[in-house]
PDB file of N, CA and C in Angstrom:
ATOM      1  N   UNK A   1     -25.980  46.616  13.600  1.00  0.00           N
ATOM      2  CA  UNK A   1     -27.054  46.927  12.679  1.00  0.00           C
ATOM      3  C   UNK A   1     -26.653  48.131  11.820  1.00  0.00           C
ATOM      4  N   UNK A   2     -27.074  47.879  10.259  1.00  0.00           N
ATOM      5  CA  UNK A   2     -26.596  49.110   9.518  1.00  0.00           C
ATOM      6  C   UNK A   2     -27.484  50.120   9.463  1.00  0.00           C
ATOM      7  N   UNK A   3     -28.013  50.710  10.016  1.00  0.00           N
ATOM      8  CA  UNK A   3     -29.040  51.454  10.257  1.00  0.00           C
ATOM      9  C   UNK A   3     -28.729  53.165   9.747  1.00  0.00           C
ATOM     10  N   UNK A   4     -27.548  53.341   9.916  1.00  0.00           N
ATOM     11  CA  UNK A   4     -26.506  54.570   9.193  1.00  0.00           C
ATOM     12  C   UNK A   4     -26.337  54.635   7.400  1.00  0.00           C
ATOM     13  N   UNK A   5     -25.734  55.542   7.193  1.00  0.00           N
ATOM     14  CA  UNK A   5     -25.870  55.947   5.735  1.00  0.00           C
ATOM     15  C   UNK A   5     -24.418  56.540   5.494  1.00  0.00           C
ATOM     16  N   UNK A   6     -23.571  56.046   5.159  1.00  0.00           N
ATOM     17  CA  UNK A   6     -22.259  57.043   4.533  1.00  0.00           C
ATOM     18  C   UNK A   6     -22.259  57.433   2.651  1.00  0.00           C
ATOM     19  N   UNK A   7     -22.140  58.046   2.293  1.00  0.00           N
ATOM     20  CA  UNK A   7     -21.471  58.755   0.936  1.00  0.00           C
ATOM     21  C   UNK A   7     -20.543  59.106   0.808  1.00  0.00           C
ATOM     22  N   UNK A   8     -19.759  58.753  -0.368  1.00  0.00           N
ATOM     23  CA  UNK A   8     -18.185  59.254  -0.616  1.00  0.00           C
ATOM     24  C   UNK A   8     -18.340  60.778  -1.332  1.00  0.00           C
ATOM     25  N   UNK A   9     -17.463  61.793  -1.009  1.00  0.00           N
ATOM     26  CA  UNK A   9     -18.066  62.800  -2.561  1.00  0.00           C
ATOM     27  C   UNK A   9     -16.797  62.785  -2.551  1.00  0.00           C
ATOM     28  N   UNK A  10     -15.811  62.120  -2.493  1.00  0.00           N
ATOM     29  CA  UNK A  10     -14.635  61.456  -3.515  1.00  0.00           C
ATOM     30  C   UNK A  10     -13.020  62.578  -2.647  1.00  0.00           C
ATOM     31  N   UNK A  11     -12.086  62.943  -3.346  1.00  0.00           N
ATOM     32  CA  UNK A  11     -11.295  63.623  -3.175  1.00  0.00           C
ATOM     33  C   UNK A  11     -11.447  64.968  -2.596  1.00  0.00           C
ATOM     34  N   UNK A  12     -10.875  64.921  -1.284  1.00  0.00           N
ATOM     35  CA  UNK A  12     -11.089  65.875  -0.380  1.00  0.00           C
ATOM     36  C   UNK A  12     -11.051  67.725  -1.229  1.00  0.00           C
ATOM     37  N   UNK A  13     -10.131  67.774  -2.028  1.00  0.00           N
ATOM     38  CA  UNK A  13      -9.539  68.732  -3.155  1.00  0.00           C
ATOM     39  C   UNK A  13     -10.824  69.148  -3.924  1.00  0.00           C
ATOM     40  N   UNK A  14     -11.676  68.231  -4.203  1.00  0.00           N
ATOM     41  CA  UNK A  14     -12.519  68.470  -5.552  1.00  0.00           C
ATOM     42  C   UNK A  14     -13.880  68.251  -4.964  1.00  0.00           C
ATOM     43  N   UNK A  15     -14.304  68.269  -3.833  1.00  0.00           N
ATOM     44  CA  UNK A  15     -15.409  67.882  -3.035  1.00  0.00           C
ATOM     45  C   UNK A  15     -16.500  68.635  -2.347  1.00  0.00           C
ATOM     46  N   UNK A  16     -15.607  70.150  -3.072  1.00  0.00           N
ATOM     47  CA  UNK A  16     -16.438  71.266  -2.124  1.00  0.00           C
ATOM     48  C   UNK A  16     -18.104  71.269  -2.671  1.00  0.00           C
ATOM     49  N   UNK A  17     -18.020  71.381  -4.078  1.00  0.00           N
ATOM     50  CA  UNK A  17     -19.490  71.549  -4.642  1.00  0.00           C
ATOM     51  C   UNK A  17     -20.320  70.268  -4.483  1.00  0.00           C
ATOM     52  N   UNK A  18     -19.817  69.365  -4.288  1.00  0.00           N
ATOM     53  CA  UNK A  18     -20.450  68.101  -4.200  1.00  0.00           C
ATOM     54  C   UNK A  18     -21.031  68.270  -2.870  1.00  0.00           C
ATOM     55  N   UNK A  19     -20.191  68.533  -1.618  1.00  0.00           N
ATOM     56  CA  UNK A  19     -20.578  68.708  -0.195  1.00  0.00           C
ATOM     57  C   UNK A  19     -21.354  70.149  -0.369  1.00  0.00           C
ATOM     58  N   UNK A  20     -21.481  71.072  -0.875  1.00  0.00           N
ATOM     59  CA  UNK A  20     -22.136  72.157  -0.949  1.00  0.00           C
ATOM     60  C   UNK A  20     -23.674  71.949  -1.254  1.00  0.00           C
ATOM     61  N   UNK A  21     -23.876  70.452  -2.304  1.00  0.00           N
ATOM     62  CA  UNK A  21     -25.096  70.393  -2.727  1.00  0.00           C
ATOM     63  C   UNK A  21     -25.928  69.309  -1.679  1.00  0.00           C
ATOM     64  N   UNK A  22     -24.879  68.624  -0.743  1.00  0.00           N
ATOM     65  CA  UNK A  22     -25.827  67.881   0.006  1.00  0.00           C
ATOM     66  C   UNK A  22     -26.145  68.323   0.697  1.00  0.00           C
ATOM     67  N   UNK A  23     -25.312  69.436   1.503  1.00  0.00           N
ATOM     68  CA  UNK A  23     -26.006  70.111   2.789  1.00  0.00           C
ATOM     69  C   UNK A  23     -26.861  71.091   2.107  1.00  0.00           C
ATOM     70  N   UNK A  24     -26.967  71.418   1.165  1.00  0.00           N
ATOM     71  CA  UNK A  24     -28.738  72.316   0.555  1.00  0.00           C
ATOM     72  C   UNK A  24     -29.329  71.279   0.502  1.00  0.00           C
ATOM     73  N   UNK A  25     -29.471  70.436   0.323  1.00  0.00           N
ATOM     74  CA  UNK A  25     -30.311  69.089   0.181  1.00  0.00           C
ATOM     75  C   UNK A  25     -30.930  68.742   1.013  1.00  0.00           C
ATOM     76  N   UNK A  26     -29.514  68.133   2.361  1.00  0.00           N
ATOM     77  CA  UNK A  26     -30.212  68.076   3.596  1.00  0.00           C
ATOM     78  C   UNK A  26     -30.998  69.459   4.585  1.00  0.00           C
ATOM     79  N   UNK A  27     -30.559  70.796   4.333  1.00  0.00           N
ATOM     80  CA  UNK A  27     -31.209  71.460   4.898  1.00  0.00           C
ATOM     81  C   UNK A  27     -31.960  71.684   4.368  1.00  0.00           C
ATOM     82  N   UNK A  28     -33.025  71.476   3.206  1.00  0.00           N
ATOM     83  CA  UNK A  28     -34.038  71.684   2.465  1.00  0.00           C
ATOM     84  C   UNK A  28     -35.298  70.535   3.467  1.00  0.00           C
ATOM     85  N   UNK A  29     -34.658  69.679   3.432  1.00  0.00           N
ATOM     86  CA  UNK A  29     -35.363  68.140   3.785  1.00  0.00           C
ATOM     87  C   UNK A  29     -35.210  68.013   5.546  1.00  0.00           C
ATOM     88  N   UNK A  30     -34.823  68.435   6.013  1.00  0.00           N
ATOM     89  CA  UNK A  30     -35.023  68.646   7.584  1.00  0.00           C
ATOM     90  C   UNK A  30     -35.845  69.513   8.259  1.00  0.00           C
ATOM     91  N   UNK A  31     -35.707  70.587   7.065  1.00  0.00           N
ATOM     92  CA  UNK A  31     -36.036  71.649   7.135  1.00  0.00           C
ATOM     93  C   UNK A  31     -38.058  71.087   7.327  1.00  0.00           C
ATOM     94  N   UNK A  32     -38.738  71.176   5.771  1.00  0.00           N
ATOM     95  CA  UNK A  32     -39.487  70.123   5.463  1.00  0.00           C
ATOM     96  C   UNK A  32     -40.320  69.349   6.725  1.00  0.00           C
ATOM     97  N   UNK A  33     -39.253  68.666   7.295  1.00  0.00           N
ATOM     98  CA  UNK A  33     -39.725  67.633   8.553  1.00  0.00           C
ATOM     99  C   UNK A  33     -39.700  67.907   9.728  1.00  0.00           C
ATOM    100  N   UNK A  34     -39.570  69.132   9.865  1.00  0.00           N
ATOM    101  CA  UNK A  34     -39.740  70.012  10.837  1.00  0.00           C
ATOM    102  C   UNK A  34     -38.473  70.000  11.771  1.00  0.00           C
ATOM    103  N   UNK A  35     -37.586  69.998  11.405  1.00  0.00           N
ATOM    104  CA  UNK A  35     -36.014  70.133  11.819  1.00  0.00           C
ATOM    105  C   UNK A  35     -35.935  69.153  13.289  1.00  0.00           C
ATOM    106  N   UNK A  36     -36.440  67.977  12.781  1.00  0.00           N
ATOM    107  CA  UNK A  36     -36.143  66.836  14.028  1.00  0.00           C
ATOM    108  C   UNK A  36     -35.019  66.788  14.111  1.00  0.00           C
ATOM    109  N   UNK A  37     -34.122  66.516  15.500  1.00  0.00           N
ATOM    110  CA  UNK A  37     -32.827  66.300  16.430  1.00  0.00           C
ATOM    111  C   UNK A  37     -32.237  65.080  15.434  1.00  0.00           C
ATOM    112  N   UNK A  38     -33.212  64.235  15.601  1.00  0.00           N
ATOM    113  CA  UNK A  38     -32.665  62.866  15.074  1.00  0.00           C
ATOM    114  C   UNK A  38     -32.227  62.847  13.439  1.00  0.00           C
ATOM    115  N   UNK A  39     -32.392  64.032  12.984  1.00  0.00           N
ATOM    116  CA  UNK A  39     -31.999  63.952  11.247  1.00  0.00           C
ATOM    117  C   UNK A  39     -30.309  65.192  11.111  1.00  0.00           C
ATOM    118  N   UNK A  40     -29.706  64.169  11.140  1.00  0.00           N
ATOM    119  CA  UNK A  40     -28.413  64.660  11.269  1.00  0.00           C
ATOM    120  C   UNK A  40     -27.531  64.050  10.136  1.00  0.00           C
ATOM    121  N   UNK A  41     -25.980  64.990  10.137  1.00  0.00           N
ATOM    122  CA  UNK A  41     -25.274  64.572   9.395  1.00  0.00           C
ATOM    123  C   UNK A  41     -23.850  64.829   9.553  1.00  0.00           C
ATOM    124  N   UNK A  42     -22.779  64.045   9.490  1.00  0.00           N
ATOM    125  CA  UNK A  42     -22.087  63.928  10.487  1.00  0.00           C
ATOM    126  C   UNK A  42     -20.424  64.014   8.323  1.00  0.00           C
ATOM    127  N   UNK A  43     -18.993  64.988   9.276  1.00  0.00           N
ATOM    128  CA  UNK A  43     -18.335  64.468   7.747  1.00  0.00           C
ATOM    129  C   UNK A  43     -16.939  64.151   8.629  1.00  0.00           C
ATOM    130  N   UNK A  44     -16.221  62.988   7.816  1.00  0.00           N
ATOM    131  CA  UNK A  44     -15.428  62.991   7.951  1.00  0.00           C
ATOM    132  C   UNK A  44     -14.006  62.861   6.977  1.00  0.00           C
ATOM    133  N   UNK A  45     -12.712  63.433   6.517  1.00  0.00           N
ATOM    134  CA  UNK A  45     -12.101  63.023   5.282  1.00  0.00           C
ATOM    135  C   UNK A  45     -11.153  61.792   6.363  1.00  0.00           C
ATOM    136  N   UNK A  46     -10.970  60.717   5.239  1.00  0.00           N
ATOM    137  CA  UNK A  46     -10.020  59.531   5.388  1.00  0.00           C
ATOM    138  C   UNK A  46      -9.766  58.811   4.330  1.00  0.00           C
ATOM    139  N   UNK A  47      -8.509  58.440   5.096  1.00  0.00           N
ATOM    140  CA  UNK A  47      -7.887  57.706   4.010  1.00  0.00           C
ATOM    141  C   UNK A  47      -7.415  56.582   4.201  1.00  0.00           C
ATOM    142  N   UNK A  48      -7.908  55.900   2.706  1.00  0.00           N
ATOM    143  CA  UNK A  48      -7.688  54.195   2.994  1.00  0.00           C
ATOM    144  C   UNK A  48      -6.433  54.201   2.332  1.00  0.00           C
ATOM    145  N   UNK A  49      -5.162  54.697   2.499  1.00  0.00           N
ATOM    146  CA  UNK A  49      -4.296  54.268   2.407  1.00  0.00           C
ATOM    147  C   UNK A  49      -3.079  55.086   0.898  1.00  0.00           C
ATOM    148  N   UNK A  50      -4.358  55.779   0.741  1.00  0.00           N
ATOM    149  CA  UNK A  50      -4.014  56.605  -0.914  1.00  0.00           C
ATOM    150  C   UNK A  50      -3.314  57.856  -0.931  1.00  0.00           C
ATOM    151  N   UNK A  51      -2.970  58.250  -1.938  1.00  0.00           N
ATOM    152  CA  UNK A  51      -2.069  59.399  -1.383  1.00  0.00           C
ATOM    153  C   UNK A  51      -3.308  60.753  -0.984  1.00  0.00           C
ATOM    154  N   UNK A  52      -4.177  60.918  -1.962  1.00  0.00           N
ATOM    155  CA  UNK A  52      -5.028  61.786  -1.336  1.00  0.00           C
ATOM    156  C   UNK A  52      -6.443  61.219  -0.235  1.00  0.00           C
ATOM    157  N   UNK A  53      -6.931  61.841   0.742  1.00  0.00           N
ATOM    158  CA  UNK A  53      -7.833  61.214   2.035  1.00  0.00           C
ATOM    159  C   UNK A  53      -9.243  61.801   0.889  1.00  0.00           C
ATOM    160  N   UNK A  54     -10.189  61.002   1.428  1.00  0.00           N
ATOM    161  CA  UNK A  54     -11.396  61.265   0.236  1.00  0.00           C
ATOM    162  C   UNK A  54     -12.656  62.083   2.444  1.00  0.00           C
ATOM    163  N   UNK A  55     -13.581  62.546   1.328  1.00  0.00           N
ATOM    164  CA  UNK A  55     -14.834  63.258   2.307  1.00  0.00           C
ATOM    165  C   UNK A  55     -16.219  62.273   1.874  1.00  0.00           C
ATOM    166  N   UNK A  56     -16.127  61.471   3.190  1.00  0.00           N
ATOM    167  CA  UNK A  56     -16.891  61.118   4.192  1.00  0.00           C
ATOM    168  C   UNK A  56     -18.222  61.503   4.718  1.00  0.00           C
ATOM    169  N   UNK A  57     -19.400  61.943   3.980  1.00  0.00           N
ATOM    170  CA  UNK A  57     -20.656  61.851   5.078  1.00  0.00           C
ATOM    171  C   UNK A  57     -21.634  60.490   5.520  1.00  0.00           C
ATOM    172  N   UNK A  58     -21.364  60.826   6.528  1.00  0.00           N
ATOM    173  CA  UNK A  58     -22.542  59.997   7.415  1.00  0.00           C
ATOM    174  C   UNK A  58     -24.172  60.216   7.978  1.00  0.00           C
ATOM    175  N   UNK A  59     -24.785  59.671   7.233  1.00  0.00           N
ATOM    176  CA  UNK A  59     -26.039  60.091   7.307  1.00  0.00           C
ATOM    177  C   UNK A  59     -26.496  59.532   8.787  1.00  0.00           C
ATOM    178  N   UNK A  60     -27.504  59.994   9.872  1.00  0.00           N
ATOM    179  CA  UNK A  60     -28.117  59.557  10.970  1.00  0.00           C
ATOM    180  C   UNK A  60     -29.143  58.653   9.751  1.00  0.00           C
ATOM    181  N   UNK A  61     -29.855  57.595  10.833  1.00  0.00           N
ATOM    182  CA  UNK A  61     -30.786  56.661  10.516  1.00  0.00           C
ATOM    183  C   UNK A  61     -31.940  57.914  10.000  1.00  0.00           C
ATOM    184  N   UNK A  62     -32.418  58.529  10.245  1.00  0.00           N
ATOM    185  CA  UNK A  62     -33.845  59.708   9.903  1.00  0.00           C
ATOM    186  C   UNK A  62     -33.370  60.169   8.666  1.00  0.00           C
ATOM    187  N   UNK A  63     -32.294  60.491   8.121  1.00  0.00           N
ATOM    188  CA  UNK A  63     -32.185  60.743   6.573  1.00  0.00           C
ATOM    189  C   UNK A  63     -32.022  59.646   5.804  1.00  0.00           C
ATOM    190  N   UNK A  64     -32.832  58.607   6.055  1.00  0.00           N
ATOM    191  CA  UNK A  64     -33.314  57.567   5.165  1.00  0.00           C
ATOM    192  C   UNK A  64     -33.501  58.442   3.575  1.00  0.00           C
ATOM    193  N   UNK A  65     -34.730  59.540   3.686  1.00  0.00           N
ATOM    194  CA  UNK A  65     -34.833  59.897   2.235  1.00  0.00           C
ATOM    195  C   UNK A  65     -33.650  60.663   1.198  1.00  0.00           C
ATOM    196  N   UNK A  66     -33.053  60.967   2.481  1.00  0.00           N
ATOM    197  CA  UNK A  66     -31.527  62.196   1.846  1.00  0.00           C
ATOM    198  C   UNK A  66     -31.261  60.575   1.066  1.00  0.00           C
ATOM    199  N   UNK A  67     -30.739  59.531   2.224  1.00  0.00           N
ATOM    200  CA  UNK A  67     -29.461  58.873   1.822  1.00  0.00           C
ATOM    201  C   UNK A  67     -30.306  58.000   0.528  1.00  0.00           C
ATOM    202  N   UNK A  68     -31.445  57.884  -0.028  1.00  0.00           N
ATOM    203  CA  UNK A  68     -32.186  57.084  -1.046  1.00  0.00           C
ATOM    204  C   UNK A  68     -31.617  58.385  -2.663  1.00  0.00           C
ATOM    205  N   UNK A  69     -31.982  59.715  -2.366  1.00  0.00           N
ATOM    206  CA  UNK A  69     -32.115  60.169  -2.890  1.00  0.00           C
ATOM    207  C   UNK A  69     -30.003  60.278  -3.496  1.00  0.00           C
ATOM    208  N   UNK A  70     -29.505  60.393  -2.938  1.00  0.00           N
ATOM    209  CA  UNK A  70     -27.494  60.437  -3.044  1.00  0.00           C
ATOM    210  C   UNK A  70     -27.352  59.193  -3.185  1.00  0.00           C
ATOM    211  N   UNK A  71     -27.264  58.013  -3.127  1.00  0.00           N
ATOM    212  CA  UNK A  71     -27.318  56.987  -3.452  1.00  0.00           C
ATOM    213  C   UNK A  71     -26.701  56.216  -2.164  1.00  0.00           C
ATOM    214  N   UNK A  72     -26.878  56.903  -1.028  1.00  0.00           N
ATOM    215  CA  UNK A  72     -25.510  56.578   0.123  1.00  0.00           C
ATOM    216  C   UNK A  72     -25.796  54.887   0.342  1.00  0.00           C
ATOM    217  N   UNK A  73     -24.845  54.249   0.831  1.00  0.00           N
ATOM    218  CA  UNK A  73     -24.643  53.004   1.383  1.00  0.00           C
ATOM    219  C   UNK A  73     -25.047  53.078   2.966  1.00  0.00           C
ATOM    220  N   UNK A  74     -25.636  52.019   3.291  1.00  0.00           N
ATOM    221  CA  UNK A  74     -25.673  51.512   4.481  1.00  0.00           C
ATOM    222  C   UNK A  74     -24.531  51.093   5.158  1.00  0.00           C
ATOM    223  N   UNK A  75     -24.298  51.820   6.232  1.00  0.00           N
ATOM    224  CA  UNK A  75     -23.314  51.486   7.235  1.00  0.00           C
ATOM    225  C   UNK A  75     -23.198  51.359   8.311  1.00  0.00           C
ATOM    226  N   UNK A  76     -22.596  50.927   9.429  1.00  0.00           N
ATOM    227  CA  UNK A  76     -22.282  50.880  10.905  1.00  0.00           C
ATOM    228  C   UNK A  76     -22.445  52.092  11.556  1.00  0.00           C
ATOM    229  N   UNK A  77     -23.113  52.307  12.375  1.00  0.00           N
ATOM    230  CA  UNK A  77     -23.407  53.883  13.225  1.00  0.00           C
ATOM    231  C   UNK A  77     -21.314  54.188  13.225  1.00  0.00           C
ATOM    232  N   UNK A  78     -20.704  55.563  12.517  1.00  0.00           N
ATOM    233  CA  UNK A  78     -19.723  55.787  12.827  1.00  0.00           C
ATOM    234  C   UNK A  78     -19.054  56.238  13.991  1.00  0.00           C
ATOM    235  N   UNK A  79     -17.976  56.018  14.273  1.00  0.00           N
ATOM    236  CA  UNK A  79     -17.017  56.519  15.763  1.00  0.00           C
ATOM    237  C   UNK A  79     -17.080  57.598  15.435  1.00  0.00           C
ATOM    238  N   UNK A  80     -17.329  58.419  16.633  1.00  0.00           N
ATOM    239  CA  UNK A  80     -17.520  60.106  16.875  1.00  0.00           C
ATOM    240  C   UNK A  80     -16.256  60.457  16.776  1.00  0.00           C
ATOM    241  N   UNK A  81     -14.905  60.118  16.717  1.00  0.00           N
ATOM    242  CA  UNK A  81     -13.733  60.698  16.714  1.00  0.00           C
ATOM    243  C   UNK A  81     -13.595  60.978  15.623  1.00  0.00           C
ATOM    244  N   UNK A  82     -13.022  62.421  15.068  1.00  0.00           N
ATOM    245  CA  UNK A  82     -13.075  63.332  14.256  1.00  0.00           C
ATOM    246  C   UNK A  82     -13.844  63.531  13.078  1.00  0.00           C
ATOM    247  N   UNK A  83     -15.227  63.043  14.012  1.00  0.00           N
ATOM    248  CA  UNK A  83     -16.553  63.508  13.056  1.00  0.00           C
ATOM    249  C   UNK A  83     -16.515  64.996  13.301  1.00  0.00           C
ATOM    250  N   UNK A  84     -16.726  65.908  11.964  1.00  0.00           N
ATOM    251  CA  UNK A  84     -17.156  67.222  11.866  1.00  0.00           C
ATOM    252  C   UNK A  84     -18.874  66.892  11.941  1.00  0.00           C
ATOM    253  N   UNK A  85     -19.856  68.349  12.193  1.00  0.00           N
ATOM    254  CA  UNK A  85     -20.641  68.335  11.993  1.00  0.00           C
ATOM    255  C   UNK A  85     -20.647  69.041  10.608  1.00  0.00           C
ATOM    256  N   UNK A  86     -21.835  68.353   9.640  1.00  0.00           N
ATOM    257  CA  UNK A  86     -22.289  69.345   8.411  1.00  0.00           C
ATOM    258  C   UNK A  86     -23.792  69.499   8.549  1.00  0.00           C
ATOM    259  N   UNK A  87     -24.595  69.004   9.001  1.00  0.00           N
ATOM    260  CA  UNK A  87     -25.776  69.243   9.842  1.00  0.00           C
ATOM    261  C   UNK A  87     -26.061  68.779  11.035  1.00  0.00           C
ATOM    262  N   UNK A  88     -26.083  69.409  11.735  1.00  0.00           N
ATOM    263  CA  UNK A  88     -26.588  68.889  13.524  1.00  0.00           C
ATOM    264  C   UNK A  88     -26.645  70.280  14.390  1.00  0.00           C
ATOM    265  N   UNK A  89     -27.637  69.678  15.315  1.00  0.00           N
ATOM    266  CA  UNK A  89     -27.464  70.603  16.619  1.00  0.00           C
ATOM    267  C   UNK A  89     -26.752  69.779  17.809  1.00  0.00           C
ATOM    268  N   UNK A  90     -26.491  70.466  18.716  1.00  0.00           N
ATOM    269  CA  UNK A  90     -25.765  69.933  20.072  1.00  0.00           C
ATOM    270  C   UNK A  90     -26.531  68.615  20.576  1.00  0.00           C
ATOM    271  N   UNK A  91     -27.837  68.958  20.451  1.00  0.00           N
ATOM    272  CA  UNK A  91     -29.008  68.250  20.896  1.00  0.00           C
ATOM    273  C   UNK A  91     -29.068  66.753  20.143  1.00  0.00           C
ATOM    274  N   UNK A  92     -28.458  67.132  18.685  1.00  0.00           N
ATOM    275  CA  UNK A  92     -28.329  65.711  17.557  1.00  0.00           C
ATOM    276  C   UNK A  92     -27.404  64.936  18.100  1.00  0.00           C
ATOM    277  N   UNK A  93     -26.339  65.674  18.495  1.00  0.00           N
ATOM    278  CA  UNK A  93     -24.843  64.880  18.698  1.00  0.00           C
ATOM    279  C   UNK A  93     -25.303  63.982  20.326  1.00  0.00           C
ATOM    280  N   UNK A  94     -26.033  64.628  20.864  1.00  0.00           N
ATOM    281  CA  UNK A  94     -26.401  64.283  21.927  1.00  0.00           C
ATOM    282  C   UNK A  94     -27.247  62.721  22.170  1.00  0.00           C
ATOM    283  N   UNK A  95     -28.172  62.579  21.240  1.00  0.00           N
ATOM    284  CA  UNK A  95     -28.865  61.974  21.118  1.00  0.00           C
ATOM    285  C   UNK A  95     -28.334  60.874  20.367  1.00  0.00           C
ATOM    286  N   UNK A  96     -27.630  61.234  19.340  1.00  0.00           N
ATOM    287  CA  UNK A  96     -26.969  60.377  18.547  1.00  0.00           C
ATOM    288  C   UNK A  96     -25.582  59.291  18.838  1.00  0.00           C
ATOM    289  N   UNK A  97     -25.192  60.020  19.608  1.00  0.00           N
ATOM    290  CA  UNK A  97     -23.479  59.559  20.559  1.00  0.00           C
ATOM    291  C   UNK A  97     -23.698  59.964  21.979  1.00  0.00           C
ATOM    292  N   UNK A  98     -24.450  59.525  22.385  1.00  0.00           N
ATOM    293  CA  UNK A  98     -24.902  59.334  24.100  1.00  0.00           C
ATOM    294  C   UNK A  98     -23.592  59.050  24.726  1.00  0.00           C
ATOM    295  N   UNK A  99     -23.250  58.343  24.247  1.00  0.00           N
ATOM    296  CA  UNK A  99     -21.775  57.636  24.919  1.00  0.00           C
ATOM    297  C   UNK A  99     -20.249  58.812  24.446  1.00  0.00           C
ATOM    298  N   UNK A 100     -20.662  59.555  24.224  1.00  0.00           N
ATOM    299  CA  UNK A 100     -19.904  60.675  23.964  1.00  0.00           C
ATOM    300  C   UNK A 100     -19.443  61.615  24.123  1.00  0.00           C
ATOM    301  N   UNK A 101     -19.331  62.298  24.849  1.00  0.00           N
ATOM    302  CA  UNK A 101     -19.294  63.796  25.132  1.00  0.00           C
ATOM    303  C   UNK A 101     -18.519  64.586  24.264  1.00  0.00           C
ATOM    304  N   UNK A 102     -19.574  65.596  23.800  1.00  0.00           N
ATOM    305  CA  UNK A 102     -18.368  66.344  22.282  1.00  0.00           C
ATOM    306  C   UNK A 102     -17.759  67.557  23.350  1.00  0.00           C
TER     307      UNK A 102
END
């Protein structure tokens, strides 16, 4: 089930202000909703094969409005392996990747 949210903000190099404005975004809007566990956000850079790796966020299912508002795509809950956090608590990762131990 695609129940997840990823966004590209493109080339890892040129990505800082782009990633700078979602996490004000998302901490504006969690913030807002009273900073529920379940509204998380997860980054990762990869590469499909190109010479430069592009940055990766993954929205949890609860930033439905983040991911409407960025235009993110629906995706597959992502593999926790070398997910950074850009918003979460211990408690998110917890809840979110049960099957996990960070």
């Amino acid at each position: 089930m695609n129940d997840w949210f990823v966004t590209n903000l493109g080339d890892a190099m040129l990505a800082f202000e782009a990633q700078a404005e979602l996490e004000d975004l998302l901490t504006s809007v969690r913030s807002d909703s009273g900073n529920p566990a379940d509204m998380a956000a997860f980054i990762r850079h990869e590469s499909d094969g190109g010479l430069h790796c592009e940055v990766k966020v993954y929205l949890s299912p609860a930033c439905v409005a983040v991911a409407e508002e960025v235009n993110a795509k629906p995706c597959a809950k992502p593999s926790p392996e070398g997910l950074g956090v850009l918003l979460a608590t211990e408690e998110s990762w917890q809840m979110l990747f049960p099957e996990y131990s960070h």
